[in-house]
C-alpha atoms as a PDB file:
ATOM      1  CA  UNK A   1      66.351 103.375  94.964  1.00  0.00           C
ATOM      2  CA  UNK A   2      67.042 100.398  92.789  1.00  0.00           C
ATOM      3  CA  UNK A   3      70.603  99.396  91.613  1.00  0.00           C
ATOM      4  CA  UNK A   4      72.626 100.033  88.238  1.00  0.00           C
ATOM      5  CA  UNK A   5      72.348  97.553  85.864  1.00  0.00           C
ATOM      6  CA  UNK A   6      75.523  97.043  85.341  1.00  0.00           C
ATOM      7  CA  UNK A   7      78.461  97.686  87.920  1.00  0.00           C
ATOM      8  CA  UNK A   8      80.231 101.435  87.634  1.00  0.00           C
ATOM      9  CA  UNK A   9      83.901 101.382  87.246  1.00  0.00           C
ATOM     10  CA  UNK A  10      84.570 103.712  90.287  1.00  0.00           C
ATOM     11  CA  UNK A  11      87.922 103.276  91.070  1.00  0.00           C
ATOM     12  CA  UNK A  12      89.719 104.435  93.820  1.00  0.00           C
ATOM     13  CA  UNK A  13      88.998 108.827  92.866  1.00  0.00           C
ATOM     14  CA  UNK A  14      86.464 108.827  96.194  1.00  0.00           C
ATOM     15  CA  UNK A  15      88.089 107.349  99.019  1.00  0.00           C
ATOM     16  CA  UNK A  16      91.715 109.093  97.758  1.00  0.00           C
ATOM     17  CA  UNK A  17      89.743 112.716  98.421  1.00  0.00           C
ATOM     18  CA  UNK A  18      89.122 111.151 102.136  1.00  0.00           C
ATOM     19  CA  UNK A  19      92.136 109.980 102.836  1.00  0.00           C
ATOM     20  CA  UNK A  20      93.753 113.475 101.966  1.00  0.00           C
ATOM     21  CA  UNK A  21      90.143 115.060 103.949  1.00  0.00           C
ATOM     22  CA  UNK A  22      92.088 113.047 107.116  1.00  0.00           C
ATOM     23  CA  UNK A  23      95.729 114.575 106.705  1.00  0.00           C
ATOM     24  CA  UNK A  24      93.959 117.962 106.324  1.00  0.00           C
ATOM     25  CA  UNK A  25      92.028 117.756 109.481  1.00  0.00           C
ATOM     26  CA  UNK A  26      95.120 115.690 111.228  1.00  0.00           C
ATOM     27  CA  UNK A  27      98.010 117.777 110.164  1.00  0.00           C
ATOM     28  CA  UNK A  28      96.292 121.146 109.070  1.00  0.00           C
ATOM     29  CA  UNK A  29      93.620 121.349 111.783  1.00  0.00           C
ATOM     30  CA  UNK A  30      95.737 119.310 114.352  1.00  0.00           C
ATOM     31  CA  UNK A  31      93.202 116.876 115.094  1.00  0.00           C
ATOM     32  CA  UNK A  32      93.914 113.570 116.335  1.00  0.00           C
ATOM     33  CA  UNK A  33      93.779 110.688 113.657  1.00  0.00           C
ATOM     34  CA  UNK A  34      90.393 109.407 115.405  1.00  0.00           C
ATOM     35  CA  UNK A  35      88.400 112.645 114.730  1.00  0.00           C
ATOM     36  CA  UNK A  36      90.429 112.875 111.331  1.00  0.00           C
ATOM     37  CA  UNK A  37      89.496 109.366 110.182  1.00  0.00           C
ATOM     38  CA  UNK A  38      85.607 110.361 110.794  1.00  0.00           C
ATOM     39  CA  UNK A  39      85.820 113.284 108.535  1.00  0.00           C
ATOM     40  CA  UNK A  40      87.394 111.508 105.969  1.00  0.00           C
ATOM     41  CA  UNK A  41      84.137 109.284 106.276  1.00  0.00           C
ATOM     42  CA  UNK A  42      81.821 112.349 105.903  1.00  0.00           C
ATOM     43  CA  UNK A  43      83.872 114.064 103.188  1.00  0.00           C
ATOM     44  CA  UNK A  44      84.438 110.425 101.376  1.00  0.00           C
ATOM     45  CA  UNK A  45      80.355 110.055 101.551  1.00  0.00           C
ATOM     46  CA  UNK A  46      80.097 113.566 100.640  1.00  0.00           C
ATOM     47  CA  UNK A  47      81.874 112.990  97.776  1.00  0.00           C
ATOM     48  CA  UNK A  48      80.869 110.077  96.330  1.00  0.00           C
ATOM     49  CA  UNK A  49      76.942 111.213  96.782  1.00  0.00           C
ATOM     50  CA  UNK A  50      78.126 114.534  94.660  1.00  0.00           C
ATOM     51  CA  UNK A  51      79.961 112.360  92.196  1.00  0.00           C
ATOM     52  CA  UNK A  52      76.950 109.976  91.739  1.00  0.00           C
ATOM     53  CA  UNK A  53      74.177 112.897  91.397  1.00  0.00           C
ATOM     54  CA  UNK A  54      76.225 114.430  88.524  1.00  0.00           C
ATOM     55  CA  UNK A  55      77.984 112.014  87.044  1.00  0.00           C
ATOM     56  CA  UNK A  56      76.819 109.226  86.779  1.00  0.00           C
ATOM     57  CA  UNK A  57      72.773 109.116  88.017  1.00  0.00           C
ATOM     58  CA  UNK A  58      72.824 111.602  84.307  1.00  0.00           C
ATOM     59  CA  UNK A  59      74.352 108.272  82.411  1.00  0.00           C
ATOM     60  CA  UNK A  60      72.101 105.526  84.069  1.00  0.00           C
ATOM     61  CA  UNK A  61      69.897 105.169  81.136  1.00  0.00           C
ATOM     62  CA  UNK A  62      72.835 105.848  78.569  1.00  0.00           C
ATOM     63  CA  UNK A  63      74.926 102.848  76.749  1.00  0.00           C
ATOM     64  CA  UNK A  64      77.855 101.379  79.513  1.00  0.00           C
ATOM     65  CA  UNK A  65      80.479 102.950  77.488  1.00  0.00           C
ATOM     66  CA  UNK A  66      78.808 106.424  78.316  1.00  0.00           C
ATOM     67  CA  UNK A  67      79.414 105.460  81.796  1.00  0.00           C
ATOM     68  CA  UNK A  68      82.888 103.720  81.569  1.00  0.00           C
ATOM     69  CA  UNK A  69      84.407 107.277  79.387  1.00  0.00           C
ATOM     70  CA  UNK A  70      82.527 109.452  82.490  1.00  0.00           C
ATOM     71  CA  UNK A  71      83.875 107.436  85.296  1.00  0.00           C
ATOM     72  CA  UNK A  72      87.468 108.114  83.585  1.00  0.00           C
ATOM     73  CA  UNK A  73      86.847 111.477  83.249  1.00  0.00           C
ATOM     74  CA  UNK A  74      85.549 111.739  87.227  1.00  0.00           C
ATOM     75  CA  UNK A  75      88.986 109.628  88.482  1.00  0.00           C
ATOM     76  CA  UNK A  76      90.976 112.408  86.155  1.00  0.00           C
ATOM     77  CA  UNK A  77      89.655 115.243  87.563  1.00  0.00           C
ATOM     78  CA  UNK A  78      89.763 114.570  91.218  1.00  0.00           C
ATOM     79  CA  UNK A  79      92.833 113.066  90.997  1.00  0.00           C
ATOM     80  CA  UNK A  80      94.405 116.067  89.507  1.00  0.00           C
ATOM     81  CA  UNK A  81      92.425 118.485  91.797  1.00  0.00           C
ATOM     82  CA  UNK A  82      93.636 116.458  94.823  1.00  0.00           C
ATOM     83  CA  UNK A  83      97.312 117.026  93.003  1.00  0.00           C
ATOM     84  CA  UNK A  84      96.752 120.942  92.747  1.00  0.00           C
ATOM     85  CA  UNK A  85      96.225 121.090  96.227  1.00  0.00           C
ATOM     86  CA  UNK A  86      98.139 119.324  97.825  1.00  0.00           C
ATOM     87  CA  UNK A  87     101.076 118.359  95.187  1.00  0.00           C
ATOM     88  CA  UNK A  88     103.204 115.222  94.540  1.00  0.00           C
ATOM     89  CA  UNK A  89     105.078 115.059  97.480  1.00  0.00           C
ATOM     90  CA  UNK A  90     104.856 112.403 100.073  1.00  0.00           C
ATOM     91  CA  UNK A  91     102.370 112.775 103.126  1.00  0.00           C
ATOM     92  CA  UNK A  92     101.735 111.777 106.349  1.00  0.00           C
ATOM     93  CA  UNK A  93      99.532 111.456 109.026  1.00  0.00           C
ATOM     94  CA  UNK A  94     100.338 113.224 112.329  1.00  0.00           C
ATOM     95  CA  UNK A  95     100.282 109.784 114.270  1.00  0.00           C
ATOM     96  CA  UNK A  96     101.528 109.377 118.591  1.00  0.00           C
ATOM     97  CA  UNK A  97     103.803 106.664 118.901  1.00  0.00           C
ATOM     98  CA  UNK A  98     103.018 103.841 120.740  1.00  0.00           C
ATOM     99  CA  UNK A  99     104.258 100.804 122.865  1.00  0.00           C
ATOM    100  CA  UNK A 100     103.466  97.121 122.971  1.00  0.00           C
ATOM    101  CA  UNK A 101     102.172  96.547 125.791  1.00  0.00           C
ATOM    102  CA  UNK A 102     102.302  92.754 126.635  1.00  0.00           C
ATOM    103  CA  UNK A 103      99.525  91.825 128.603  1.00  0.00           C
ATOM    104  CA  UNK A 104      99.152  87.370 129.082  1.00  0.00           C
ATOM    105  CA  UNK A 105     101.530  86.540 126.578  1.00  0.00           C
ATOM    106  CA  UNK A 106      99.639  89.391 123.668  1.00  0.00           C
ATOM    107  CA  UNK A 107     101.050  91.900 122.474  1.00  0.00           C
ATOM    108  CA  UNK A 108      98.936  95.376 122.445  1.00  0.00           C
ATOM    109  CA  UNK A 109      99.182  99.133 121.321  1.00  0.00           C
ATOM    110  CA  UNK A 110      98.918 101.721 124.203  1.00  0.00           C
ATOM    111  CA  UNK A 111      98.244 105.211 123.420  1.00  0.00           C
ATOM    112  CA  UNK A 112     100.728 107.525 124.537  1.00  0.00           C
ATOM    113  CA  UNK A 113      98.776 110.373 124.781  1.00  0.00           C
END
């Protein structure tokens, strides 16, 4: 598998549809953020491996405006799916609280579950 030649503009469309893959698995499956977080890595490399087979591998070999217009068009539509589903409200993550814990002087997070 050899690089692009030149760099895609992927912006941040792929790891926004794993960060909302975590607060569906922490807050709609009640996991805890740990198992959530490596979801969001397996639906974020899910993603981007879907995103790369059709939209951009097809544009490799075009001009890099082809490629520039298609990543636009991929941030569009998975931002606005990711808005269907989920709307414009604020979100968050289902998270314990913790305690410092000082320990020699450092300061440390303990669980409190």
């Amino acid at each position: 598998m050899e690089a692009p030649a030149l760099p895609e503009l992927r912006g941040e469309h792929v790891p926004h549809v794993g960060a909302f893959a975590a607060l569906a698995a922490n807050r709609g499956l009640g996991w805890r953020i740990e198992w959530a977080w490596l979801a969001a890595l397996a639906v974020t490399g899910g993603v981007a491996w879907a995103v790369d087979r059709v939209a951009f591998r097809p544009m490799r070999d075009r001009r890099p405006f082809a490629l520039a217009i298609a990543s636009i068009g991929v941030t569009f539509l998975l931002e606005n799916a990711i808005r269907f589903v989920w709307g414009n409200d604020y979100r968050s993550y289902d998270v314990p609280v913790t305690r410092a814990v000082v320990w020699q002087g450092s300061a440390w997070a303990a669980s409190s579950s």
